[in-house]
C-alpha atoms as a PDB file:
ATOM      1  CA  UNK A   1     -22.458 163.716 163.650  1.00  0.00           C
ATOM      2  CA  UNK A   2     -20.201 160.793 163.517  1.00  0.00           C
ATOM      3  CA  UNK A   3     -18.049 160.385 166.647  1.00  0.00           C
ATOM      4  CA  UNK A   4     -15.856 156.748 166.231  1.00  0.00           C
ATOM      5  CA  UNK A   5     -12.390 157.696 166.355  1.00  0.00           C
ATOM      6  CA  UNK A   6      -9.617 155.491 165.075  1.00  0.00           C
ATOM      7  CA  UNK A   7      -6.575 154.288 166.538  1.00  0.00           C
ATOM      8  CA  UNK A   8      -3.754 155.405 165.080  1.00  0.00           C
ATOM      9  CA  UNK A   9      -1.689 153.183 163.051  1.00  0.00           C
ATOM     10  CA  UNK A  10      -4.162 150.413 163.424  1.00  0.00           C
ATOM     11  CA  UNK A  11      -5.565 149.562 159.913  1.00  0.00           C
ATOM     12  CA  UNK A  12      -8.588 147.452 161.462  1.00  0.00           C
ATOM     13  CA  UNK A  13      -9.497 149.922 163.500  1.00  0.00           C
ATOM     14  CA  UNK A  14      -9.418 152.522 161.012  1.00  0.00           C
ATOM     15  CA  UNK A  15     -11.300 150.241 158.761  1.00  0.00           C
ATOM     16  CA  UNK A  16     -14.093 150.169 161.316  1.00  0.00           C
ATOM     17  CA  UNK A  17     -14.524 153.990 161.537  1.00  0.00           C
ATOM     18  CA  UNK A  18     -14.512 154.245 157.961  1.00  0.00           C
ATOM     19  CA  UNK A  19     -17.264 151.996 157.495  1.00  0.00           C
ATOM     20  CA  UNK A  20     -19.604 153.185 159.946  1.00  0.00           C
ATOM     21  CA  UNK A  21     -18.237 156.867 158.171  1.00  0.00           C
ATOM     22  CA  UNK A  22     -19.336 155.821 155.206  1.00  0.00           C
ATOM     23  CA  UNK A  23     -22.337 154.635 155.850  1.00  0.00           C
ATOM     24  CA  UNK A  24     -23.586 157.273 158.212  1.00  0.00           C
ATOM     25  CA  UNK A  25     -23.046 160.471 155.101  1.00  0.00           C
ATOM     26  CA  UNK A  26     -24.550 158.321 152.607  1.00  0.00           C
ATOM     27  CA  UNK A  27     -27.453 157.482 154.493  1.00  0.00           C
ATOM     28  CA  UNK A  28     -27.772 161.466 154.968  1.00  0.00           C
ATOM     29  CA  UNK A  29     -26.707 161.846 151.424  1.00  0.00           C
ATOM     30  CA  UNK A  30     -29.731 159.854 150.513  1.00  0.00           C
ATOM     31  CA  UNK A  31     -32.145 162.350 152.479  1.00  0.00           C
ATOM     32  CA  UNK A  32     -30.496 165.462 150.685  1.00  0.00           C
ATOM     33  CA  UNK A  33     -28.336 166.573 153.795  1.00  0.00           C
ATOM     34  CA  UNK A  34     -24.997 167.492 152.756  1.00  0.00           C
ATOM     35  CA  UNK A  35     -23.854 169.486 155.605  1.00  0.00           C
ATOM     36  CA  UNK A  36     -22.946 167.223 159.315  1.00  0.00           C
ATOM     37  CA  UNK A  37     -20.264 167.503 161.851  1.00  0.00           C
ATOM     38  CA  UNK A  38     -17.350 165.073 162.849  1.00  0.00           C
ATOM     39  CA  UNK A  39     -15.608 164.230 165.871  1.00  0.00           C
ATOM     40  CA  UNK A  40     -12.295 164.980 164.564  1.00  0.00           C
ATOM     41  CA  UNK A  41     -10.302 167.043 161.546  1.00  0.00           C
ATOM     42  CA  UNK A  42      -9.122 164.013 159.880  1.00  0.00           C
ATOM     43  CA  UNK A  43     -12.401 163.278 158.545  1.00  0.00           C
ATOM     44  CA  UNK A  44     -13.459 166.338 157.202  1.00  0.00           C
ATOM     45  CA  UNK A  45     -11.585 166.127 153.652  1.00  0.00           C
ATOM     46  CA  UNK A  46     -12.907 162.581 153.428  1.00  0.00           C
ATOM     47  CA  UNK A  47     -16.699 164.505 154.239  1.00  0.00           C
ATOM     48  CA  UNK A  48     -15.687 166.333 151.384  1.00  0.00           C
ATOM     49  CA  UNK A  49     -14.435 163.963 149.100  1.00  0.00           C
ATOM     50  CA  UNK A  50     -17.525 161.752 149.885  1.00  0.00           C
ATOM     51  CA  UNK A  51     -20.460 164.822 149.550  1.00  0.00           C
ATOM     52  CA  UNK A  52     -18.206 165.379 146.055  1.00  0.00           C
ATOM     53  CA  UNK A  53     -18.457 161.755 144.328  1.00  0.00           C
ATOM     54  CA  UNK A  54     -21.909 160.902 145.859  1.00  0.00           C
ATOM     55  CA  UNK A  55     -22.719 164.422 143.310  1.00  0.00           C
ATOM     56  CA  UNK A  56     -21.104 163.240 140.527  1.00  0.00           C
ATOM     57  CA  UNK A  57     -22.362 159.314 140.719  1.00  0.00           C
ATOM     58  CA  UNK A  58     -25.774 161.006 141.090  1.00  0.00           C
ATOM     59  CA  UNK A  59     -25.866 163.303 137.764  1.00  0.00           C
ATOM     60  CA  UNK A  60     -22.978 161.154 135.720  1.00  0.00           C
ATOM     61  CA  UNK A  61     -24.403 157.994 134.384  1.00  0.00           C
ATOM     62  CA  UNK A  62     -22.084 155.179 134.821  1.00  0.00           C
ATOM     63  CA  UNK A  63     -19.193 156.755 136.561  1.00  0.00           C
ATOM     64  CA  UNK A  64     -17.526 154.790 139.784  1.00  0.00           C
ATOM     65  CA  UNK A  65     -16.431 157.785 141.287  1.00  0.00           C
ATOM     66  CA  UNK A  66     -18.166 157.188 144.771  1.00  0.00           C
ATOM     67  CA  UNK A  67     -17.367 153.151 144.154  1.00  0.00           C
ATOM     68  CA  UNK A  68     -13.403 153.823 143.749  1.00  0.00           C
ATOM     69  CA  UNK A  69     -13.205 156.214 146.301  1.00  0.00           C
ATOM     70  CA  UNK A  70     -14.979 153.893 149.242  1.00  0.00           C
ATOM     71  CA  UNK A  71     -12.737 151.001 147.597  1.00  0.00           C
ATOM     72  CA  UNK A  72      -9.800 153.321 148.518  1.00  0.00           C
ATOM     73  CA  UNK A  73     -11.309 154.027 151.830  1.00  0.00           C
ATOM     74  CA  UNK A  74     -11.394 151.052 153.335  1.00  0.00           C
ATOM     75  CA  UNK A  75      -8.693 148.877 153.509  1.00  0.00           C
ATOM     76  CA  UNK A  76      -9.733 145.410 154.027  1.00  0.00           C
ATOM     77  CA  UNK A  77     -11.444 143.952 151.083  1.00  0.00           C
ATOM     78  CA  UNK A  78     -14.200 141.655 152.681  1.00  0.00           C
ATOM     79  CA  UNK A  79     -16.102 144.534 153.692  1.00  0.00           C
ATOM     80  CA  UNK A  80     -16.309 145.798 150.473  1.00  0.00           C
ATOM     81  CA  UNK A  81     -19.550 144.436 148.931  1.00  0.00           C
ATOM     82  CA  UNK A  82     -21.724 144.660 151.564  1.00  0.00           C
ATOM     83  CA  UNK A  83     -20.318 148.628 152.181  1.00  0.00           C
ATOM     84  CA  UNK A  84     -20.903 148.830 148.072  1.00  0.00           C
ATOM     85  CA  UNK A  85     -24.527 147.284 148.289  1.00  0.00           C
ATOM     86  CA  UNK A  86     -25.795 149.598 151.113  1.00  0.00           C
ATOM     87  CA  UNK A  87     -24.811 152.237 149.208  1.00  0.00           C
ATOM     88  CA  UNK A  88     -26.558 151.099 145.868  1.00  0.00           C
ATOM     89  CA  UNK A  89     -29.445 150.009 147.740  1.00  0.00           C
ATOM     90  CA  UNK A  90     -32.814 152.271 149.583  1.00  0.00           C
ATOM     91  CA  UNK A  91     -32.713 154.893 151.972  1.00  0.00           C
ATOM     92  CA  UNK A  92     -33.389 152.514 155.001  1.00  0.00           C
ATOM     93  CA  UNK A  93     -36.756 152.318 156.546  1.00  0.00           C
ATOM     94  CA  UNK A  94     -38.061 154.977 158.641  1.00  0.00           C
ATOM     95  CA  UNK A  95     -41.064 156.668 160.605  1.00  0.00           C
ATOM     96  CA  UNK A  96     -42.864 159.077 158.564  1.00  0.00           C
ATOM     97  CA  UNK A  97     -42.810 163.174 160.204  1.00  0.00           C
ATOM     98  CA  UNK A  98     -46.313 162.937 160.750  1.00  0.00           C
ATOM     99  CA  UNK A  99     -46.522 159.747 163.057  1.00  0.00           C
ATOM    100  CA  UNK A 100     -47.009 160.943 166.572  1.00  0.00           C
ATOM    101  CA  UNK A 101     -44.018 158.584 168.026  1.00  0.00           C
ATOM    102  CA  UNK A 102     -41.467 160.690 165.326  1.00  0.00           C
ATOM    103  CA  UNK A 103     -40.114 162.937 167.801  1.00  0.00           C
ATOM    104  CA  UNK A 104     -39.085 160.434 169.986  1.00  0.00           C
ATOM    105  CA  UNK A 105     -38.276 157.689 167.682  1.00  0.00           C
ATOM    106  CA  UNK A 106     -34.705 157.423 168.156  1.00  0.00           C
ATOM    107  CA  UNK A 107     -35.415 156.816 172.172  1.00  0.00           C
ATOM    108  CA  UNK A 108     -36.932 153.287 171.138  1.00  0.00           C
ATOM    109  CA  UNK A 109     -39.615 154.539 173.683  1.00  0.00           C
ATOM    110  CA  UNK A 110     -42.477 153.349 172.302  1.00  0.00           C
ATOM    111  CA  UNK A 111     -41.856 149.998 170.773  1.00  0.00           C
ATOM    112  CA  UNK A 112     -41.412 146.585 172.049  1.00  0.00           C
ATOM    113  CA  UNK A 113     -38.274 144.734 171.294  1.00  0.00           C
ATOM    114  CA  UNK A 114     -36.226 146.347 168.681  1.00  0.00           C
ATOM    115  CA  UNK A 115     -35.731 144.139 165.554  1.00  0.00           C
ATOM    116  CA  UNK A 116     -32.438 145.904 165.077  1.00  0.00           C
ATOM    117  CA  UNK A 117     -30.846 146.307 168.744  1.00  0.00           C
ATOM    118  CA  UNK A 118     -31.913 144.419 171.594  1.00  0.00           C
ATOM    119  CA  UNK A 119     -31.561 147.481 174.176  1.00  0.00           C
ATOM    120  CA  UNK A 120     -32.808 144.618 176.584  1.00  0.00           C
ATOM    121  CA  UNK A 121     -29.626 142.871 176.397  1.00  0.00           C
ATOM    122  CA  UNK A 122     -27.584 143.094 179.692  1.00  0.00           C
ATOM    123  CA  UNK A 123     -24.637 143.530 178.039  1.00  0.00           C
ATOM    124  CA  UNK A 124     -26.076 146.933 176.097  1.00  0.00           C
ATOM    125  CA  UNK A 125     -27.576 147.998 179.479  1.00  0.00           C
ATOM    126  CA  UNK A 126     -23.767 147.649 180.849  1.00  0.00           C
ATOM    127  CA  UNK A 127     -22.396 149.596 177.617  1.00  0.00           C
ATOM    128  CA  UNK A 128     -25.095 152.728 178.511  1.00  0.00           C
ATOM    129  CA  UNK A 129     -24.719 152.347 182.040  1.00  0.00           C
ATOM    130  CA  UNK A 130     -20.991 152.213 181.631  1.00  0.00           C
ATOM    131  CA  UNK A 131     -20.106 155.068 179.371  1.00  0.00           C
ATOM    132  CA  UNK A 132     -22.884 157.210 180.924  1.00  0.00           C
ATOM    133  CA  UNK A 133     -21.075 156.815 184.105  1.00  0.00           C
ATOM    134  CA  UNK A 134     -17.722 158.178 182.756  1.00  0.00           C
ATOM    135  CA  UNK A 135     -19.206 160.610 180.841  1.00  0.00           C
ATOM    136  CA  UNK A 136     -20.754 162.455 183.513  1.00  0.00           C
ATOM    137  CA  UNK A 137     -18.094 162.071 186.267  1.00  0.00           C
ATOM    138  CA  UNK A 138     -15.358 164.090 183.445  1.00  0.00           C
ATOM    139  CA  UNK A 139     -18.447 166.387 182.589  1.00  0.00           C
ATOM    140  CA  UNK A 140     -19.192 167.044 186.270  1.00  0.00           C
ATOM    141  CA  UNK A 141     -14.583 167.734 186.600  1.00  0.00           C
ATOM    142  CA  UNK A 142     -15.035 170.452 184.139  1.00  0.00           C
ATOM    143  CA  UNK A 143     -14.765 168.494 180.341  1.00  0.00           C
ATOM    144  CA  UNK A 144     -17.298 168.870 177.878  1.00  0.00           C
ATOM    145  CA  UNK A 145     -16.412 166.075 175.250  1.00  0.00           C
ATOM    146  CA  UNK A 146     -14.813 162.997 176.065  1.00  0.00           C
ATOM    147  CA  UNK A 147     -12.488 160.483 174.001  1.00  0.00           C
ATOM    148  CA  UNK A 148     -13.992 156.599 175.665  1.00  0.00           C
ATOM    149  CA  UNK A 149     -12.366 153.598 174.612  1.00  0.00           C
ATOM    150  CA  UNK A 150     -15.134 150.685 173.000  1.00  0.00           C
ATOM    151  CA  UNK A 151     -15.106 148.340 170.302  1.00  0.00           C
ATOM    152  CA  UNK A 152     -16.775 147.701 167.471  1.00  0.00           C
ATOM    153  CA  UNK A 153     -17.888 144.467 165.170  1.00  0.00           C
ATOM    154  CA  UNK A 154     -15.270 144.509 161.778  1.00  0.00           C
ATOM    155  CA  UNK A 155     -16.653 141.053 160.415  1.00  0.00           C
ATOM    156  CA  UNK A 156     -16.943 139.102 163.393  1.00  0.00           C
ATOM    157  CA  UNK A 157     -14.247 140.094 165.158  1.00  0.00           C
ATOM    158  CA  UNK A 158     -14.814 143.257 167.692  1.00  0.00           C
ATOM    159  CA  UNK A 159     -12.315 145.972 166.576  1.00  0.00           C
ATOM    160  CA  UNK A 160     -10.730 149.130 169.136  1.00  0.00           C
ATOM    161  CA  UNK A 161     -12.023 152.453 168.599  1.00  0.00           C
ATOM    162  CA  UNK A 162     -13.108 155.575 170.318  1.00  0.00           C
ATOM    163  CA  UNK A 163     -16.080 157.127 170.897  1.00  0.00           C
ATOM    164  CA  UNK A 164     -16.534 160.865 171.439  1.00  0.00           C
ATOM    165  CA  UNK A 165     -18.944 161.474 174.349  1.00  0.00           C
ATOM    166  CA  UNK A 166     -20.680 164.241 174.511  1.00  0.00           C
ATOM    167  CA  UNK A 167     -23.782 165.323 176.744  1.00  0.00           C
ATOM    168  CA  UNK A 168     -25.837 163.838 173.311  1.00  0.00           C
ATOM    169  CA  UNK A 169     -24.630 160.434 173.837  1.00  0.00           C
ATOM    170  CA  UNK A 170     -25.535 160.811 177.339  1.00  0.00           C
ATOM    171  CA  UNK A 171     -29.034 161.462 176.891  1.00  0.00           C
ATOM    172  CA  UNK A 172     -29.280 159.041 174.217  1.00  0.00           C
ATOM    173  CA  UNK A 173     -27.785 156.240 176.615  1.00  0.00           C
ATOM    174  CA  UNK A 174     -29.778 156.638 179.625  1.00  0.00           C
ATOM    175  CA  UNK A 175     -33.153 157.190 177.721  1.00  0.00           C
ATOM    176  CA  UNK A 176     -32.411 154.049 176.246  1.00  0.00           C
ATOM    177  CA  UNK A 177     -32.108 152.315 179.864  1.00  0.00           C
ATOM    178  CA  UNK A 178     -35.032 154.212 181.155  1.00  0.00           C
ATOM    179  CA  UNK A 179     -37.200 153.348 178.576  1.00  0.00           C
ATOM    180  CA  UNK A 180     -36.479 149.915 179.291  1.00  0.00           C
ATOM    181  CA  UNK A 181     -36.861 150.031 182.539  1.00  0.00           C
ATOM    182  CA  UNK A 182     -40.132 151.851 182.477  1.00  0.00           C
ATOM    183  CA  UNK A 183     -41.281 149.253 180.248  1.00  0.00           C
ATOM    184  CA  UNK A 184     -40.676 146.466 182.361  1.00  0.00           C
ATOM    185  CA  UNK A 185     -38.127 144.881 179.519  1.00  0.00           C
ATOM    186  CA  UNK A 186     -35.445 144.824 182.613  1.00  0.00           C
ATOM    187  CA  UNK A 187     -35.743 144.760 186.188  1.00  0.00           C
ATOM    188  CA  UNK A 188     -34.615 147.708 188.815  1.00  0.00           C
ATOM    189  CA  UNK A 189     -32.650 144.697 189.860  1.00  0.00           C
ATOM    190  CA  UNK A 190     -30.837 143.838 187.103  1.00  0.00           C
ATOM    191  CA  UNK A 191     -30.210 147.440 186.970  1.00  0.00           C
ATOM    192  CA  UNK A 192     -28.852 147.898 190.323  1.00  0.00           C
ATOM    193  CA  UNK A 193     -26.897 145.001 190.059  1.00  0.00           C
ATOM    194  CA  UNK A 194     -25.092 146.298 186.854  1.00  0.00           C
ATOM    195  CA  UNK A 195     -24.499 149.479 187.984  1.00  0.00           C
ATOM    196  CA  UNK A 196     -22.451 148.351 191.297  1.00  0.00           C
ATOM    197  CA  UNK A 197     -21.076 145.758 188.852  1.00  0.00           C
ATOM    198  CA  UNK A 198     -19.558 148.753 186.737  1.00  0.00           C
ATOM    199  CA  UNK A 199     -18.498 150.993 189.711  1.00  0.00           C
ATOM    200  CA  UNK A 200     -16.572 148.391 191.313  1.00  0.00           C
ATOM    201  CA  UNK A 201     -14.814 147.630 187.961  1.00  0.00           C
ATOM    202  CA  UNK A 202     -13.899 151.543 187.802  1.00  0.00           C
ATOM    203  CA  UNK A 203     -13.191 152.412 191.414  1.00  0.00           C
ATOM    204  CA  UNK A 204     -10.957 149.253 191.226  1.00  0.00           C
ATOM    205  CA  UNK A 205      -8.418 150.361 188.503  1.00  0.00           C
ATOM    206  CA  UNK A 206      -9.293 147.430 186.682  1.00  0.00           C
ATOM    207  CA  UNK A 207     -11.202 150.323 184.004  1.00  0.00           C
ATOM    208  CA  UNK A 208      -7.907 152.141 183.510  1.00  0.00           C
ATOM    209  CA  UNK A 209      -5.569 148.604 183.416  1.00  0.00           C
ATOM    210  CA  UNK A 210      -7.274 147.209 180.530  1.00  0.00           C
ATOM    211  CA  UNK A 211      -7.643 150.874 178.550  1.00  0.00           C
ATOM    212  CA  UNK A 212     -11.451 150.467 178.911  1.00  0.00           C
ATOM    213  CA  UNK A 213     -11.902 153.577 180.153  1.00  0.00           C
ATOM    214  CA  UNK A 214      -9.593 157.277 180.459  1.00  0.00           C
ATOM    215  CA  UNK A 215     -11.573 158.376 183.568  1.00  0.00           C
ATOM    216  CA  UNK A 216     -10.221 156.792 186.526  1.00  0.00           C
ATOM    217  CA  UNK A 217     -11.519 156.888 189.656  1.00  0.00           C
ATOM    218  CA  UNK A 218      -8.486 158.746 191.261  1.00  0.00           C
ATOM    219  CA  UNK A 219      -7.566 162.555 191.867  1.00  0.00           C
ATOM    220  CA  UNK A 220     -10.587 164.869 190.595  1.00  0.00           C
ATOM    221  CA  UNK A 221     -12.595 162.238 189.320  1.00  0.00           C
ATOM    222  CA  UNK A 222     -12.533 160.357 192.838  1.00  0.00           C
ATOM    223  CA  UNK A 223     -14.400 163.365 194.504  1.00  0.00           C
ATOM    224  CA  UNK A 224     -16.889 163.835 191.687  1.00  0.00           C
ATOM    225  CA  UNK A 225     -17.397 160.036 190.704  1.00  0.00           C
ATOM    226  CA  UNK A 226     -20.348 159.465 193.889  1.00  0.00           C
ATOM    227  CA  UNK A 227     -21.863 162.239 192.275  1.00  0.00           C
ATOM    228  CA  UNK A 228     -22.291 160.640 189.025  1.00  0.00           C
ATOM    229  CA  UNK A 229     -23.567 157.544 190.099  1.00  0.00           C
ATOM    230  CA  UNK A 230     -26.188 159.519 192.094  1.00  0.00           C
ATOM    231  CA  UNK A 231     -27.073 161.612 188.734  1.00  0.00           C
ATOM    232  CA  UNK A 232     -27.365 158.619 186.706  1.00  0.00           C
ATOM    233  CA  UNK A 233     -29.463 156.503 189.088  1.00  0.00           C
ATOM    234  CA  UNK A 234     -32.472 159.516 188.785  1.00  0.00           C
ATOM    235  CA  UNK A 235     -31.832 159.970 185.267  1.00  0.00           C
ATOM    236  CA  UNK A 236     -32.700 156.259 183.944  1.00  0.00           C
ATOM    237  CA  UNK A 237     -35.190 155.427 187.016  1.00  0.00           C
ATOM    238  CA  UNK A 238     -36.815 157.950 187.982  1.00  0.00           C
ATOM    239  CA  UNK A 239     -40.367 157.753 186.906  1.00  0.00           C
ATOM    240  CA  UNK A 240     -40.744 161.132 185.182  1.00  0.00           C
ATOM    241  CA  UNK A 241     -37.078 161.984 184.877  1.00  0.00           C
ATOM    242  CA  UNK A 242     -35.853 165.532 183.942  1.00  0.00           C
ATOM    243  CA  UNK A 243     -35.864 166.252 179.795  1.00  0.00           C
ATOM    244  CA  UNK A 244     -32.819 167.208 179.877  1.00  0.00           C
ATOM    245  CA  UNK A 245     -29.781 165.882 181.658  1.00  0.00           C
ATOM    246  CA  UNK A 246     -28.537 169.595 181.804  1.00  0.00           C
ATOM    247  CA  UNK A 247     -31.479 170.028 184.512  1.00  0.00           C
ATOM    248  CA  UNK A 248     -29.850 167.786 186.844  1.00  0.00           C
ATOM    249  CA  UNK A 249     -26.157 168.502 185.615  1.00  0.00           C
ATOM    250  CA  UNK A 250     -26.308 172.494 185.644  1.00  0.00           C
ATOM    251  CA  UNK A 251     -25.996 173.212 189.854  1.00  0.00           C
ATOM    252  CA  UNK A 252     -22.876 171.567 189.810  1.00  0.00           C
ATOM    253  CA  UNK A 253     -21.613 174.644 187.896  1.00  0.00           C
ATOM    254  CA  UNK A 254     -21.718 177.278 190.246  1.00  0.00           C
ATOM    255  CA  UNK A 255     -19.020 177.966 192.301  1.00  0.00           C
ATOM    256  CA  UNK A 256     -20.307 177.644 196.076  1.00  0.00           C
ATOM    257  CA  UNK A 257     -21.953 173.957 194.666  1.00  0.00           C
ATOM    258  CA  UNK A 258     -18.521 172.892 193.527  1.00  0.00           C
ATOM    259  CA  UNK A 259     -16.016 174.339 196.050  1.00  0.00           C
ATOM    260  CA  UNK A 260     -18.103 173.005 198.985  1.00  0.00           C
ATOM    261  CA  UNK A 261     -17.316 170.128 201.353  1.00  0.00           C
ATOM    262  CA  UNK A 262     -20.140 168.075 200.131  1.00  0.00           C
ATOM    263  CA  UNK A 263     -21.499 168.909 196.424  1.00  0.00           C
ATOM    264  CA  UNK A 264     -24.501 166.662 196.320  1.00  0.00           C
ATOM    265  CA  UNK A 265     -25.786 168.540 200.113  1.00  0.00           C
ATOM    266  CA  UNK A 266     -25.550 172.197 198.436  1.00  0.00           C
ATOM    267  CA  UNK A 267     -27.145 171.039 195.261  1.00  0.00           C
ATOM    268  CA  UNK A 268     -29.954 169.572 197.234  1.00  0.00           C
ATOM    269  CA  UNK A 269     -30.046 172.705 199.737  1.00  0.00           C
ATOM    270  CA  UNK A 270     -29.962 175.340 196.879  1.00  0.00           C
ATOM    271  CA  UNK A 271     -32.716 173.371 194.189  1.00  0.00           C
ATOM    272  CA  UNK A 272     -35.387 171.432 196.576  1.00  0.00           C
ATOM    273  CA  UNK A 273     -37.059 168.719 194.796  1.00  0.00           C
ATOM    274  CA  UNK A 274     -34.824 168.899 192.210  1.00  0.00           C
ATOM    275  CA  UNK A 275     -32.642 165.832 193.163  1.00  0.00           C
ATOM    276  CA  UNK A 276     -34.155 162.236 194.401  1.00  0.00           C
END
């Protein structure tokens, strides 16, 4: 699934979310999958279009079919040949099904520093920590997927977009953390420090003021937002963490959880041992 969202009327950013677009079917193109979701209904006749002239380049020699139409696409010239060349070039490199570490490649779990994303970096910590936060503070107000504001790299110059959340992002972000933290890559007090760092940006306003984030801590969000940080904290440092955020996340949907005084106190009461 590809979930960057554009903003509207901005060419750059729609440039952006085209390229990543682009890249992400063909790279599934090139491993035979030509069925994937999207994160919004404006993408799925350029899905189409794209599945079509991939077909055609692929069984008519010498047409530009899949050339014109990414050409078309995106908007801003200078991002043309490299966008062209990826798609010319190899299916990038991968682990094979049979090594043992396939499962769990995409955690980054097993390796040292990544050649590709330092996952280190303080700065990607904040981004996980961050959106992770958000994300479960809206999931635990009743919303299942939600629109967060981030940027990404168009050339060198970082580019607004949005970024559908969903509870697979949230894994995916604080795996990444824990698995850095269990690896000793960053410190429980970098961690810490970062985290407090981020909930005193949100709790502030200053989140909401500069559009970094939709999910302020105010009404709803206020009473479920100590929650989250509580949820998170166990999720990327607890030792041997649940598998599945869901394990942690699911209490919070009964009724006598949610309507009482103090959520966290009847989750604990009703699972025991469940929460740290």
């Amino acid at each position: 699934m590809y979930g960057i969202l554009y903003h509207a009327g901005d060419v750059e950013s729609f440039t952006a979310c085209m390229v990543g677009y682009i890249r992400d079917v063909v790279t599934q193109l090139k491993r035979g999958l030509d069925g994937f979701w999207v994160a919004h209904p404006d993408f799925v006749r350029i899905g189409i279009a794209l599945v079509e002239a991939w077909r055609q380049q692929q069984s008519v020699a010498g047409t530009t079919v899949l050339h014109d139409l990414v050409v078309a696409l995106v908007p801003i010239a200078s991002e043309h040949p490299a966008l062209l060349a990826f798609i010319d070039g190899p299916d990038i490199e991968k682990l094979d099904e049979s090594d043992p570490r396939y499962l769990r490649a995409v955690l980054a779990s097993e390796i040292g520093l990544s050649p590709v994303i330092a996952n280190d970096d303080p700065e990607e910590i904040r981004y996980n920590i961050f959106q992770a936060l958000q994300y479960l503070a809206d999931w635990l107000c009743g919303n299942g997927c939600v629109a967060l504001p981030t940027k990404l790299q168009l050339g060198d110059k970082p580019v607004f977009v949005r970024v559908m959340d969903d509870l697979a992002t949230t894994e995916r972000s604080r795996w990444e953390v824990w698995a850095e933290l269990a690896h000793g890559r960053v410190s429980a007090e970098t961690f810490e420090q970062i985290l407090a760092e981020e909930v005193d940006f949100i709790r502030s306003g200053r989140a909401t003021e500069t559009k970094r984030t939709e999910v302020a801590w105010a009404g709803e969000a206020a009473r479920w937002y100590p929650m989250a940080v509580k949820l998170l904290r166990q999720l990327m440092t607890d030792e041997n963490p649940p598998e599945f955020v869901t394990e942690l996340l699911m209490p919070f949907t009964f009724g006598c959880v949610r309507d009482a005084k103090d959520p966290w106190a009847e989750a604990v009461r009703l699972c025991p041992g469940k929460f740290v």
